[in-house]
C-alpha atoms as a PDB file:
ATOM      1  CA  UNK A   1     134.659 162.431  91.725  1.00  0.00           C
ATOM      2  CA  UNK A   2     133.810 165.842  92.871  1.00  0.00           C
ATOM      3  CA  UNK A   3     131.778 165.759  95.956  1.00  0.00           C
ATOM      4  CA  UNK A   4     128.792 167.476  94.895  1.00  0.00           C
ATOM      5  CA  UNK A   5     128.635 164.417  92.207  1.00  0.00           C
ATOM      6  CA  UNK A   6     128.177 162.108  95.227  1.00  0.00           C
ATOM      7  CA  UNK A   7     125.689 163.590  97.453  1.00  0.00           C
ATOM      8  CA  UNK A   8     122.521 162.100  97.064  1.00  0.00           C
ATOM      9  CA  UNK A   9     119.414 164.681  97.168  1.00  0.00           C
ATOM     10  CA  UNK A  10     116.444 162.662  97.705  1.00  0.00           C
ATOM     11  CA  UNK A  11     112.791 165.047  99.167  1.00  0.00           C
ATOM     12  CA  UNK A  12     111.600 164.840  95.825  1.00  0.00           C
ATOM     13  CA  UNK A  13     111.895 161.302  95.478  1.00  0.00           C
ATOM     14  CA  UNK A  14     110.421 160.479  98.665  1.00  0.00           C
ATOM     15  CA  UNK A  15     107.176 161.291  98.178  1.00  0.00           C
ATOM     16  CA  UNK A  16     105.512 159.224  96.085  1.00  0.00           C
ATOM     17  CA  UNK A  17     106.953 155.676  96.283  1.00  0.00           C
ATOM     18  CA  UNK A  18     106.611 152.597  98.415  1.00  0.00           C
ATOM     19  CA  UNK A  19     108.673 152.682 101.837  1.00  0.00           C
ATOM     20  CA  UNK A  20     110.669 149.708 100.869  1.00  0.00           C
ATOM     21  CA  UNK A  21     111.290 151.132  97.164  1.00  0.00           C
ATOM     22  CA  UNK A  22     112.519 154.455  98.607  1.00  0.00           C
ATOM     23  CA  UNK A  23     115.246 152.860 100.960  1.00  0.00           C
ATOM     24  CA  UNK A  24     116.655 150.876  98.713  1.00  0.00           C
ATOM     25  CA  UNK A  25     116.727 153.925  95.927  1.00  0.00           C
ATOM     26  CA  UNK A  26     118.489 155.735  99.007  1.00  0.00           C
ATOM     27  CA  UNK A  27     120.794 152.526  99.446  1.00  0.00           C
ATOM     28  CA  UNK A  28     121.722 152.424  96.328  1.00  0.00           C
ATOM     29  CA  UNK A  29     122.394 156.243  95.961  1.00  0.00           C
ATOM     30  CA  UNK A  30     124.427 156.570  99.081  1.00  0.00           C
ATOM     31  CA  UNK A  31     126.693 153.335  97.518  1.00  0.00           C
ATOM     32  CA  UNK A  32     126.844 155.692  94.201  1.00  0.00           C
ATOM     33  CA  UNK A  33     130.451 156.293  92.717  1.00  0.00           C
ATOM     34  CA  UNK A  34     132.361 154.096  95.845  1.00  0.00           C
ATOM     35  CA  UNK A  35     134.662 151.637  94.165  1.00  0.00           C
ATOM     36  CA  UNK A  36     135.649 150.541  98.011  1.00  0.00           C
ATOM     37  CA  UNK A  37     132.341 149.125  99.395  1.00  0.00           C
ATOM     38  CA  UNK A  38     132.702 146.773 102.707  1.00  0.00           C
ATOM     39  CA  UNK A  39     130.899 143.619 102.015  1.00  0.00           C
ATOM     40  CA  UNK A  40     130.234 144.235 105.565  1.00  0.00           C
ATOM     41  CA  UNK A  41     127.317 146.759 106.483  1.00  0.00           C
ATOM     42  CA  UNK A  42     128.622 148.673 109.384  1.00  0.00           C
ATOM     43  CA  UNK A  43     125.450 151.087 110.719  1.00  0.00           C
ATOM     44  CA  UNK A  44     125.692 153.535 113.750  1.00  0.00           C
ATOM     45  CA  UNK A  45     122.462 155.381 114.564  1.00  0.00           C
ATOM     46  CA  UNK A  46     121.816 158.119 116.500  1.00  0.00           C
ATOM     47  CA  UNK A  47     118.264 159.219 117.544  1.00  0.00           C
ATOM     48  CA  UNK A  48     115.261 159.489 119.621  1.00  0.00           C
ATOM     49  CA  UNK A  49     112.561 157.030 120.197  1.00  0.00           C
ATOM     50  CA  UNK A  50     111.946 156.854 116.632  1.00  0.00           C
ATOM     51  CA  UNK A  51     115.011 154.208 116.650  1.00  0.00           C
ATOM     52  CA  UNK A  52     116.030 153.378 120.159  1.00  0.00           C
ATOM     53  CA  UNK A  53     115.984 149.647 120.339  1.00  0.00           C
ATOM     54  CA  UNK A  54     116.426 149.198 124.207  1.00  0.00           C
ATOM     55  CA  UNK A  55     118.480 151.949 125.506  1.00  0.00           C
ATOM     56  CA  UNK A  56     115.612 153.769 127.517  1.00  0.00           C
ATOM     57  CA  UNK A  57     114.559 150.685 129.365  1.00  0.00           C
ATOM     58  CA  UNK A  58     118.045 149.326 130.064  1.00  0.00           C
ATOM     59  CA  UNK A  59     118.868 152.617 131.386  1.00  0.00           C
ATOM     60  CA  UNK A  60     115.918 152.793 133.428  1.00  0.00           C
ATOM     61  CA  UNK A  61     116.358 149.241 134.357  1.00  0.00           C
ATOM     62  CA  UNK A  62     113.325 148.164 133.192  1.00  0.00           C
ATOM     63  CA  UNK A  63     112.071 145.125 130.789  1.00  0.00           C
ATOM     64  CA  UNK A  64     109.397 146.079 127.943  1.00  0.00           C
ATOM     65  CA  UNK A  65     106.338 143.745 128.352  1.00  0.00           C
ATOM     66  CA  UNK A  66     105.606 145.177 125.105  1.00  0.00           C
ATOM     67  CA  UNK A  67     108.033 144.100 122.884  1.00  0.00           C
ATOM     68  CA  UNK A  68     107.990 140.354 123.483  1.00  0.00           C
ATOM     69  CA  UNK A  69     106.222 139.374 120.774  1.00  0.00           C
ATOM     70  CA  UNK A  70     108.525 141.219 118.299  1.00  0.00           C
ATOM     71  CA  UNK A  71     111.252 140.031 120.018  1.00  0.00           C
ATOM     72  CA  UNK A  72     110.051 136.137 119.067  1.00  0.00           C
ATOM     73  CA  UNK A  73     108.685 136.840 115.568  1.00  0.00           C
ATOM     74  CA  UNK A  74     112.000 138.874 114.664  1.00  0.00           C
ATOM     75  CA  UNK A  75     114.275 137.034 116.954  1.00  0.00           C
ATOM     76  CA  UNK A  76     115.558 140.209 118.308  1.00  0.00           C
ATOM     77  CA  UNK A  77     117.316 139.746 121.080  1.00  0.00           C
ATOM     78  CA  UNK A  78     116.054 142.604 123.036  1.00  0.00           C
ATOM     79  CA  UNK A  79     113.689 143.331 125.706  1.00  0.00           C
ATOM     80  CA  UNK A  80     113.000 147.289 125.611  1.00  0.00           C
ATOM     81  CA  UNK A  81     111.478 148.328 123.239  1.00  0.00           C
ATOM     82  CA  UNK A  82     108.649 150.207 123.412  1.00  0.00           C
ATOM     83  CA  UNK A  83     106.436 148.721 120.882  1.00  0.00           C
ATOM     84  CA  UNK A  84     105.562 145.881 118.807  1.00  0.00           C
ATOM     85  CA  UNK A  85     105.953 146.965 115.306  1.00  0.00           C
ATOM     86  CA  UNK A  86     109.497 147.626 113.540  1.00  0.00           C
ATOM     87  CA  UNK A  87     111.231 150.661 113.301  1.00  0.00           C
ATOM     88  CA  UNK A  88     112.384 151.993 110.175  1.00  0.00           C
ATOM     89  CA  UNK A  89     115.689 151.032 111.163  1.00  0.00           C
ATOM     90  CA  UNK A  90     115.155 147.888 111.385  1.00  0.00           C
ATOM     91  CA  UNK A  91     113.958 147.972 107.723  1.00  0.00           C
ATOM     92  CA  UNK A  92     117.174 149.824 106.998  1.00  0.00           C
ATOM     93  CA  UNK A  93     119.206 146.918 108.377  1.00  0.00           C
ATOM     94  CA  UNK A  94     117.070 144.030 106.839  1.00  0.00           C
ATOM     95  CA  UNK A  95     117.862 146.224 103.577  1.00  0.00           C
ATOM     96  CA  UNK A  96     121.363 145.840 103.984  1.00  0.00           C
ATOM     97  CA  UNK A  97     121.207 141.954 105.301  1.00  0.00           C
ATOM     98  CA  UNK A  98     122.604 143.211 108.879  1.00  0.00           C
ATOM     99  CA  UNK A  99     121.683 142.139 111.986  1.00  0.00           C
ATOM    100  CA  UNK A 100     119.509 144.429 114.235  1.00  0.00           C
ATOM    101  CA  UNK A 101     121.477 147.068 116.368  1.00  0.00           C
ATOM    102  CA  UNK A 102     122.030 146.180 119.577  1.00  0.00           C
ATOM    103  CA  UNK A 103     121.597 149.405 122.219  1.00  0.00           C
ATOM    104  CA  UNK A 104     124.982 149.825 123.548  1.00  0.00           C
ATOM    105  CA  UNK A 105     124.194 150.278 126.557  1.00  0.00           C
ATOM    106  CA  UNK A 106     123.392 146.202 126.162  1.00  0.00           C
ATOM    107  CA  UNK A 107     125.723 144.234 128.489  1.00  0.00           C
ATOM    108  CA  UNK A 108     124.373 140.653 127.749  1.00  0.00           C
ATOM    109  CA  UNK A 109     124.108 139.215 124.865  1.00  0.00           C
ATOM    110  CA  UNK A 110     124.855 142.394 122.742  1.00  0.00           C
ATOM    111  CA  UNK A 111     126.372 141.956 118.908  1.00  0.00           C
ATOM    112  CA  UNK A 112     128.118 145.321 117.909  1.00  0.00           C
ATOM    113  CA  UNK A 113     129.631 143.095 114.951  1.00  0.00           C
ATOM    114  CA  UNK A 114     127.616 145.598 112.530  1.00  0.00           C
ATOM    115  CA  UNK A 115     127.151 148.723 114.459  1.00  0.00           C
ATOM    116  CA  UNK A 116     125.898 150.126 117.524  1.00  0.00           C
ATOM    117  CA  UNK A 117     122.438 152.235 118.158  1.00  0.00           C
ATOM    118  CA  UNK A 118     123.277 155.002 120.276  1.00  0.00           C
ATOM    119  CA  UNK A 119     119.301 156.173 120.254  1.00  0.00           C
ATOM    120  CA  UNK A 120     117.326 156.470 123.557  1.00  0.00           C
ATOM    121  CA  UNK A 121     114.045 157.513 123.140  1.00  0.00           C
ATOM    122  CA  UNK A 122     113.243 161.327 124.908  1.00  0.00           C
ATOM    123  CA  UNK A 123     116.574 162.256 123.432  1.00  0.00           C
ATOM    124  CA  UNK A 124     117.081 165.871 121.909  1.00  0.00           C
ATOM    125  CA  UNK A 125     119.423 168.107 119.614  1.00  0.00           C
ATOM    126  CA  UNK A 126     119.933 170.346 123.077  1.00  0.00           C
ATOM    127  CA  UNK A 127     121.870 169.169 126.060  1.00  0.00           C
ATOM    128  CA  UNK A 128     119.704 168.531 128.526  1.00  0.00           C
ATOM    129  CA  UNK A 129     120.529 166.309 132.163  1.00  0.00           C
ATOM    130  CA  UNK A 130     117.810 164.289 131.749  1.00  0.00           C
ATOM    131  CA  UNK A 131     118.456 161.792 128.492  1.00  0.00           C
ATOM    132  CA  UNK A 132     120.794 161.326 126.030  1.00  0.00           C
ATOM    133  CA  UNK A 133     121.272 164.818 123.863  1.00  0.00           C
ATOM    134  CA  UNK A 134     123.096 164.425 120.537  1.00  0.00           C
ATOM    135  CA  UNK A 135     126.273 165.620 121.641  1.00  0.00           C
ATOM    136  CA  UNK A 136     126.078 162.751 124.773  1.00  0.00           C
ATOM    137  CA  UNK A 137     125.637 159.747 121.575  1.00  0.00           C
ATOM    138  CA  UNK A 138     128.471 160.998 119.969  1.00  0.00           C
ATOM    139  CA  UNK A 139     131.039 160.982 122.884  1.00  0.00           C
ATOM    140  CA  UNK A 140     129.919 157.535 123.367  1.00  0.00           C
ATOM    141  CA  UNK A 141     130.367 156.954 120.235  1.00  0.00           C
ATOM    142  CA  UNK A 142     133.880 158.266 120.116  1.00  0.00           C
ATOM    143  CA  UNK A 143     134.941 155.992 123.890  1.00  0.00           C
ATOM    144  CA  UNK A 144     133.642 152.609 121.638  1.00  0.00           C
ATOM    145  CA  UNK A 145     135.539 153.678 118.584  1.00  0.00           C
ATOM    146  CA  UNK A 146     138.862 154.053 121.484  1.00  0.00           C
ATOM    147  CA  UNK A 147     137.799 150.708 122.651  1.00  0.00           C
ATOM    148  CA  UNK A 148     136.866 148.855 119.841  1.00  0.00           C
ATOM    149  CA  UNK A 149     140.374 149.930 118.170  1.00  0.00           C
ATOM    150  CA  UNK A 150     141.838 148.950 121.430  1.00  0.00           C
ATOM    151  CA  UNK A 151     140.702 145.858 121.485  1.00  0.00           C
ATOM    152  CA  UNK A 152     141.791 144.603 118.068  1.00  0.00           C
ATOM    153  CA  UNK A 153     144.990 145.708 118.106  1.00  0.00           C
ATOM    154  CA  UNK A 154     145.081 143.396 120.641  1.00  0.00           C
ATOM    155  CA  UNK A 155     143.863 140.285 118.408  1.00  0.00           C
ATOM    156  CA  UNK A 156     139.815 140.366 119.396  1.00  0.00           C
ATOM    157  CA  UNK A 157     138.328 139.573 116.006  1.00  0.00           C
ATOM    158  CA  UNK A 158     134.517 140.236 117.481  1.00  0.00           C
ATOM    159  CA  UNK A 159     135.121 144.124 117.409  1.00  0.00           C
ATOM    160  CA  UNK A 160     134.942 146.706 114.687  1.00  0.00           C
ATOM    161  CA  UNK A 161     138.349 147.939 112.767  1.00  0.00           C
ATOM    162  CA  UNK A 162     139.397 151.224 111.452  1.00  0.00           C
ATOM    163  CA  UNK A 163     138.235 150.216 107.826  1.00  0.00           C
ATOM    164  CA  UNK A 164     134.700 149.439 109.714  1.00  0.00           C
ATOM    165  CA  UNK A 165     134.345 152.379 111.155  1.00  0.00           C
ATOM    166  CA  UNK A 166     135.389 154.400 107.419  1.00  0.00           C
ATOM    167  CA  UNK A 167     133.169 152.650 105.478  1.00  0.00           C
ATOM    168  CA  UNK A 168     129.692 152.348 108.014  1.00  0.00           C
ATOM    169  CA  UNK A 169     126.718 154.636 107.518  1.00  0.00           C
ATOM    170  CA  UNK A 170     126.338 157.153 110.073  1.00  0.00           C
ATOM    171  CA  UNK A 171     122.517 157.551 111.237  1.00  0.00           C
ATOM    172  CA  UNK A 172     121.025 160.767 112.190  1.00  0.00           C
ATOM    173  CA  UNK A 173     117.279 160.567 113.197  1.00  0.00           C
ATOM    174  CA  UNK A 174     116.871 163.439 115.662  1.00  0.00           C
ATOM    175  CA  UNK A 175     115.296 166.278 116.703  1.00  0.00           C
ATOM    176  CA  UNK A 176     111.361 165.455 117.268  1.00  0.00           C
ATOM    177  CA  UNK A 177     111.489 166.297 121.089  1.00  0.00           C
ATOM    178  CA  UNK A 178     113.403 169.665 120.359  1.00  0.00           C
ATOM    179  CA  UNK A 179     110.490 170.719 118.099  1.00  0.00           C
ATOM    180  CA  UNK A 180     107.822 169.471 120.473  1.00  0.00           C
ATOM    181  CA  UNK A 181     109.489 171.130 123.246  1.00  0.00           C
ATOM    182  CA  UNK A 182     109.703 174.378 122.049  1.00  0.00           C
ATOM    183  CA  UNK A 183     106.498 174.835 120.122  1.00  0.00           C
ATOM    184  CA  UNK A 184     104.650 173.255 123.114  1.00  0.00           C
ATOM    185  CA  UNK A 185     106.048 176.090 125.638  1.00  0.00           C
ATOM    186  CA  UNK A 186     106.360 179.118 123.441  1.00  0.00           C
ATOM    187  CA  UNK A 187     104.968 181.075 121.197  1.00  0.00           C
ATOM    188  CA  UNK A 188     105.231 180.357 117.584  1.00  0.00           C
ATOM    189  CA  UNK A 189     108.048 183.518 117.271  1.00  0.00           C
ATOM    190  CA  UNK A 190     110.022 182.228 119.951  1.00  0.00           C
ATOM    191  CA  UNK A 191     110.397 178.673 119.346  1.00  0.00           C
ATOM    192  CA  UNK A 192     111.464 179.401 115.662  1.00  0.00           C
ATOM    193  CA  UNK A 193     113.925 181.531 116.932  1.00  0.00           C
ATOM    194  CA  UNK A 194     115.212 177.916 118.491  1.00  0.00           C
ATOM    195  CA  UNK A 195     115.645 176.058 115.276  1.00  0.00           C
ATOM    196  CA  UNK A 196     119.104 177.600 114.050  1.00  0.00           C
ATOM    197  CA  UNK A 197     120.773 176.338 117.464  1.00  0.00           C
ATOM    198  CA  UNK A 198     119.425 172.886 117.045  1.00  0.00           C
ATOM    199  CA  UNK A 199     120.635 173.261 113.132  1.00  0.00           C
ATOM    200  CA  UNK A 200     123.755 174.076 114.441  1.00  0.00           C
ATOM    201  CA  UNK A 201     124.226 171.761 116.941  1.00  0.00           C
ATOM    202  CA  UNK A 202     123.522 168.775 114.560  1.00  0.00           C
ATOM    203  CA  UNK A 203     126.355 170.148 112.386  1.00  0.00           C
ATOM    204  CA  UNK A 204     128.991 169.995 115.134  1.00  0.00           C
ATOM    205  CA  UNK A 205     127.570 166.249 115.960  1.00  0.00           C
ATOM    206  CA  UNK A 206     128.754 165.587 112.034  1.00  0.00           C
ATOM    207  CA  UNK A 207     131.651 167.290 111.561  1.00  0.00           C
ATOM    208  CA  UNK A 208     133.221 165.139 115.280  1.00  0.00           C
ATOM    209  CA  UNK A 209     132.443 161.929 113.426  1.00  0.00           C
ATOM    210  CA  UNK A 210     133.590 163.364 109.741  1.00  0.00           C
ATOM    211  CA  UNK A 211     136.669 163.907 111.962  1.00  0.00           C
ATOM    212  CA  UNK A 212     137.028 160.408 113.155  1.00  0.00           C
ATOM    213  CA  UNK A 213     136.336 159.038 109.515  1.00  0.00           C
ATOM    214  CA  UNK A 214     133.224 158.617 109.007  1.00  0.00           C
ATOM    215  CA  UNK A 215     131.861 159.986 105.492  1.00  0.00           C
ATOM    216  CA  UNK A 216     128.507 158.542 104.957  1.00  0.00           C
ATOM    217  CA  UNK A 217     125.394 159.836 106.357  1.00  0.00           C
ATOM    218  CA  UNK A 218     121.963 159.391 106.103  1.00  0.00           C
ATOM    219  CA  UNK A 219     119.871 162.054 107.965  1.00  0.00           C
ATOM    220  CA  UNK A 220     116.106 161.687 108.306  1.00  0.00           C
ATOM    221  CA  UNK A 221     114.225 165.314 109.183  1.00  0.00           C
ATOM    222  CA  UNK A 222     111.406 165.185 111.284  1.00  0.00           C
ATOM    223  CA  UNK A 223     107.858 164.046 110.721  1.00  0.00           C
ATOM    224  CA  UNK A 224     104.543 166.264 110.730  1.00  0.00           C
ATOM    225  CA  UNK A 225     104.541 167.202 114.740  1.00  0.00           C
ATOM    226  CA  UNK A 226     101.128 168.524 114.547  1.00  0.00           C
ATOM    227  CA  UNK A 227      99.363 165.244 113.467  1.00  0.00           C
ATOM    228  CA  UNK A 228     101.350 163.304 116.373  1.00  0.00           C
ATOM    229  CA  UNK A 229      98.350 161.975 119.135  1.00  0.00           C
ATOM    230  CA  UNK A 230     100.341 163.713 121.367  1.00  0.00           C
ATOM    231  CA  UNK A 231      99.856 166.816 120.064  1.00  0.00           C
ATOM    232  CA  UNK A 232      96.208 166.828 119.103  1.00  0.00           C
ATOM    233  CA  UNK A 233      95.141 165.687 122.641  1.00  0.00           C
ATOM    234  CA  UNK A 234      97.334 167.913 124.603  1.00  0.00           C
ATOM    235  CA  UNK A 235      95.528 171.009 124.501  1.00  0.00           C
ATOM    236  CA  UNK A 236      92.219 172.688 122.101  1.00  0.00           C
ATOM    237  CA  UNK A 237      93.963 174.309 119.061  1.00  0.00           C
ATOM    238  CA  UNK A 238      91.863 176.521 117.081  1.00  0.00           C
ATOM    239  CA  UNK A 239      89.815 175.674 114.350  1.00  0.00           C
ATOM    240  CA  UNK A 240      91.872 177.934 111.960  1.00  0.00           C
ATOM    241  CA  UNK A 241      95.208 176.364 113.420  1.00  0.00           C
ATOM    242  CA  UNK A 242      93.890 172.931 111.671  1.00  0.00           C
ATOM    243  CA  UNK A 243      94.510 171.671 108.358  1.00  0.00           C
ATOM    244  CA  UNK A 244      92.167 169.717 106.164  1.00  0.00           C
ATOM    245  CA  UNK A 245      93.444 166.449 107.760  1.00  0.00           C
ATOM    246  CA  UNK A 246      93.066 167.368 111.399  1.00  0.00           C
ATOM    247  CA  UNK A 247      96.575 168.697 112.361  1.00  0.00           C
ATOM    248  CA  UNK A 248      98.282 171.322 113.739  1.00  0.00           C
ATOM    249  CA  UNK A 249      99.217 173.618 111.138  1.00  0.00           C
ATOM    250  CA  UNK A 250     101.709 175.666 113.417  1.00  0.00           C
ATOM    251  CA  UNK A 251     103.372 172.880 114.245  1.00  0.00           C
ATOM    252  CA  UNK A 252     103.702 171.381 111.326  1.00  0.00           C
ATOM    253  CA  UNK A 253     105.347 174.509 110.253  1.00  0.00           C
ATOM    254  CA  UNK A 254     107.588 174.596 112.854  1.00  0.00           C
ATOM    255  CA  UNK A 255     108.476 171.151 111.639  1.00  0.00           C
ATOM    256  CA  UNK A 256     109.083 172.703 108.253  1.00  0.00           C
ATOM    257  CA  UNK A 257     111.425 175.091 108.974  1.00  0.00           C
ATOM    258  CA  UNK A 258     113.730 173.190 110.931  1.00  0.00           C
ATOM    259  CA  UNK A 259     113.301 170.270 107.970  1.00  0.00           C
ATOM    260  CA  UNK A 260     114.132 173.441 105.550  1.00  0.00           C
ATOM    261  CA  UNK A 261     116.957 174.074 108.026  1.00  0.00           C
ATOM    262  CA  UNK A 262     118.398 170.361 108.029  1.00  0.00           C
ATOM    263  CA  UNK A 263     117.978 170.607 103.706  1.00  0.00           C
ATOM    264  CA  UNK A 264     120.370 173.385 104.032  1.00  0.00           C
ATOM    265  CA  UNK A 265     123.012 172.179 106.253  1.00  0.00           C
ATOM    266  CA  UNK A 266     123.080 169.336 104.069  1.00  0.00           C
ATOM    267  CA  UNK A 267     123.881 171.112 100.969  1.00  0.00           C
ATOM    268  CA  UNK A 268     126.630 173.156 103.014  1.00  0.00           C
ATOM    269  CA  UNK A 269     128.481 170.092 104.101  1.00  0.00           C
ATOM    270  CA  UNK A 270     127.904 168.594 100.833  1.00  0.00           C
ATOM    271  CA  UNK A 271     130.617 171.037  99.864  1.00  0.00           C
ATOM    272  CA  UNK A 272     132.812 171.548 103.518  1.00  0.00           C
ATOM    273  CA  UNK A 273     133.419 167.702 103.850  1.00  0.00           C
ATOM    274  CA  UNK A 274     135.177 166.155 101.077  1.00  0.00           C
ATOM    275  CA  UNK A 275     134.761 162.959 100.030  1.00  0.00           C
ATOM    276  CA  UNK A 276     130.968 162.750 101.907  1.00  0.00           C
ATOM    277  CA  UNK A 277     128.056 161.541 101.137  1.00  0.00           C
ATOM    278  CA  UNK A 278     124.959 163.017 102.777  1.00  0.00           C
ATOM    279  CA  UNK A 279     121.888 161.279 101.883  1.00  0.00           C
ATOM    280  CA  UNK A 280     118.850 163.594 102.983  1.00  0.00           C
ATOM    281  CA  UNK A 281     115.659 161.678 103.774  1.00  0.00           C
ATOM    282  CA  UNK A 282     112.452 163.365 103.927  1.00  0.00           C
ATOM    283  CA  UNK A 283     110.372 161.054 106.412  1.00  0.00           C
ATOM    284  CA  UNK A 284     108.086 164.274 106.611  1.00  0.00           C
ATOM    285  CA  UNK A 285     106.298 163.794 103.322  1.00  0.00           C
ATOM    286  CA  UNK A 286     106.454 160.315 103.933  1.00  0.00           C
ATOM    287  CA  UNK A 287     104.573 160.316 106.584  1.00  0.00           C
ATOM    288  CA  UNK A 288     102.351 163.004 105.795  1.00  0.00           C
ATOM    289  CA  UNK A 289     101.247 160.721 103.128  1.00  0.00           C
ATOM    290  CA  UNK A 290     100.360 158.128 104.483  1.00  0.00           C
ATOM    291  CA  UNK A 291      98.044 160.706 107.102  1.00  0.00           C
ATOM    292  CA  UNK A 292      96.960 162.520 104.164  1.00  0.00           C
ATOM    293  CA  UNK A 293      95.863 159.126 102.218  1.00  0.00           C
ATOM    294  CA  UNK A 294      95.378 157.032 104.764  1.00  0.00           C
ATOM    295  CA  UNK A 295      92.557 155.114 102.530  1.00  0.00           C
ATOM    296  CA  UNK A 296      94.722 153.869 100.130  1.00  0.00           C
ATOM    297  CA  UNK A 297      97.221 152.515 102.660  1.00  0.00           C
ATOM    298  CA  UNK A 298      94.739 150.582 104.930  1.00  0.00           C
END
């Protein structure tokens, strides 16, 4: 099947279903045309604190009050997170009957049977010394693909295989803090003139794990910046720099553009990478929706 028959194009379907209709029309499109499927869902994520399920606070060595009472009502084994409600990847993985990724940087009581989350929350598209860039996930990545391989050549039957890692989904949800970053420190020129490195940046990221097998990916742009709390209370925007809903129209464009920038990449390595399949998923209009009709929601 030619490749651009398998790439899965999904903004205008994400706008005006149900979250749990939409990922499983987007698990359903990304299985489209395989005649291989693992009966085994393998997931590696890589992210921000949109999906980091421990890594910040194990880092930091620090235990999330927070998070104790999802950790009994959802049995996740986990004590960083850094709120009580699910992520979407956790819907993701209930979607697929998998077990909750573990944050590998988990040393007790960790299960990478069914992927690893890579995501620590402050994370960024940029290199930075502080947390976890992009390019940081995926060279951890790449040391437990080395070790997992390792290991099961060597008989451990707990570890992931080379058909495991071929046949996971690959989990891009970054580039919030990159956005926030630059629109919050310079001016509206400037920090556009930022998006085609962080573009770029998430392309190398995907073509070092196309290299090392992996061929289906689900990338998530980024969300509406300028309705964020964070934003709103962080300085007085201008009355003409609000839309009808109370956000920050600048940077919600700024979001735009780089989400406009992500749309394009994927329809370039829709056509570089053969055999992919790139599922784009707009979680901007998602969750401009549920802003923008927040009445009918609840």
């Amino acid at each position: 099947m030619d490749v651009k028959e398998r790439v899965c194009p999904l903004p205008s379907l994400f706008f005006p279903f149900s979250f749990p209709l939409l990922l499983l029309i987007g698990l359903l499109l990304l299985a489209c045309g395989l005649s291989d499927c693992n009966p085994k869902p393998v997931i590696f994520n890589f992210g921000d604190s949109n999906s980091d399920t421990g890594t910040y606070f194990i880092m930091h060595g620090r235990i999330s009050q927070i998070s104790q009472t999802l950790a009994q009502s959802l049995s996740i084994q986990t004590q960083g997170r850094m709120s009580d409600g699910q992520l979407v990847l956790d819907f993701f993985c209930e979607s697929l009957n998998a077990h909750y990724l573990s944050p590998f940087l988990e040393s007790i009581d960790a299960n990478f049977t069914n992927g690893v989350n890579f995501a620590m929350s402050g994370s960024s598209i940029a290199p930075t010394s502080v947390f976890f860039s992009l390019q940081n996930q995926v060279a951890h990545f790449s040391r437990f693909k080395r070790r997992s391989l390792d290991f099961v050549s060597k008989g451990d039957k707990d570890l992931l295989g080379n058909e495991d890692f071929e046949n996971a989904i690959y989990v891009i949800d970054i580039g919030q803090n990159d956005i926030d970053a630059a629109f919050s420190s310079q001016s509206y020129v400037v920090a556009v003139q930022r998006i085609p490195f962080f573009i770029s940046e998430i392309e190398n990221a995907m073509w070092v794990l196309y290299q090392q097998g992996a061929r289906k990916f689900w990338v998530h742009n980024t969300g509406p910046l300028g309705c964020l709390p964070k934003t709103l209370t962080s300085s007085n925007f201008p009355a003409n720099d609000l839309d009808q809903h109370g956000c920050v129209t600048s940077f919600n464009s700024g979001a735009q553009l780089f989400n406009e920038g992500l749309r394009r990449l994927r329809d370039k390595l829709a056509h570089e990478m053969k055999d992919a399949i790139i599922v784009y998923v707009d979680i901007y209009a998602i969750k401009y929706d549920l802003i923008a009709n927040s009445s009918v929601y609840g």
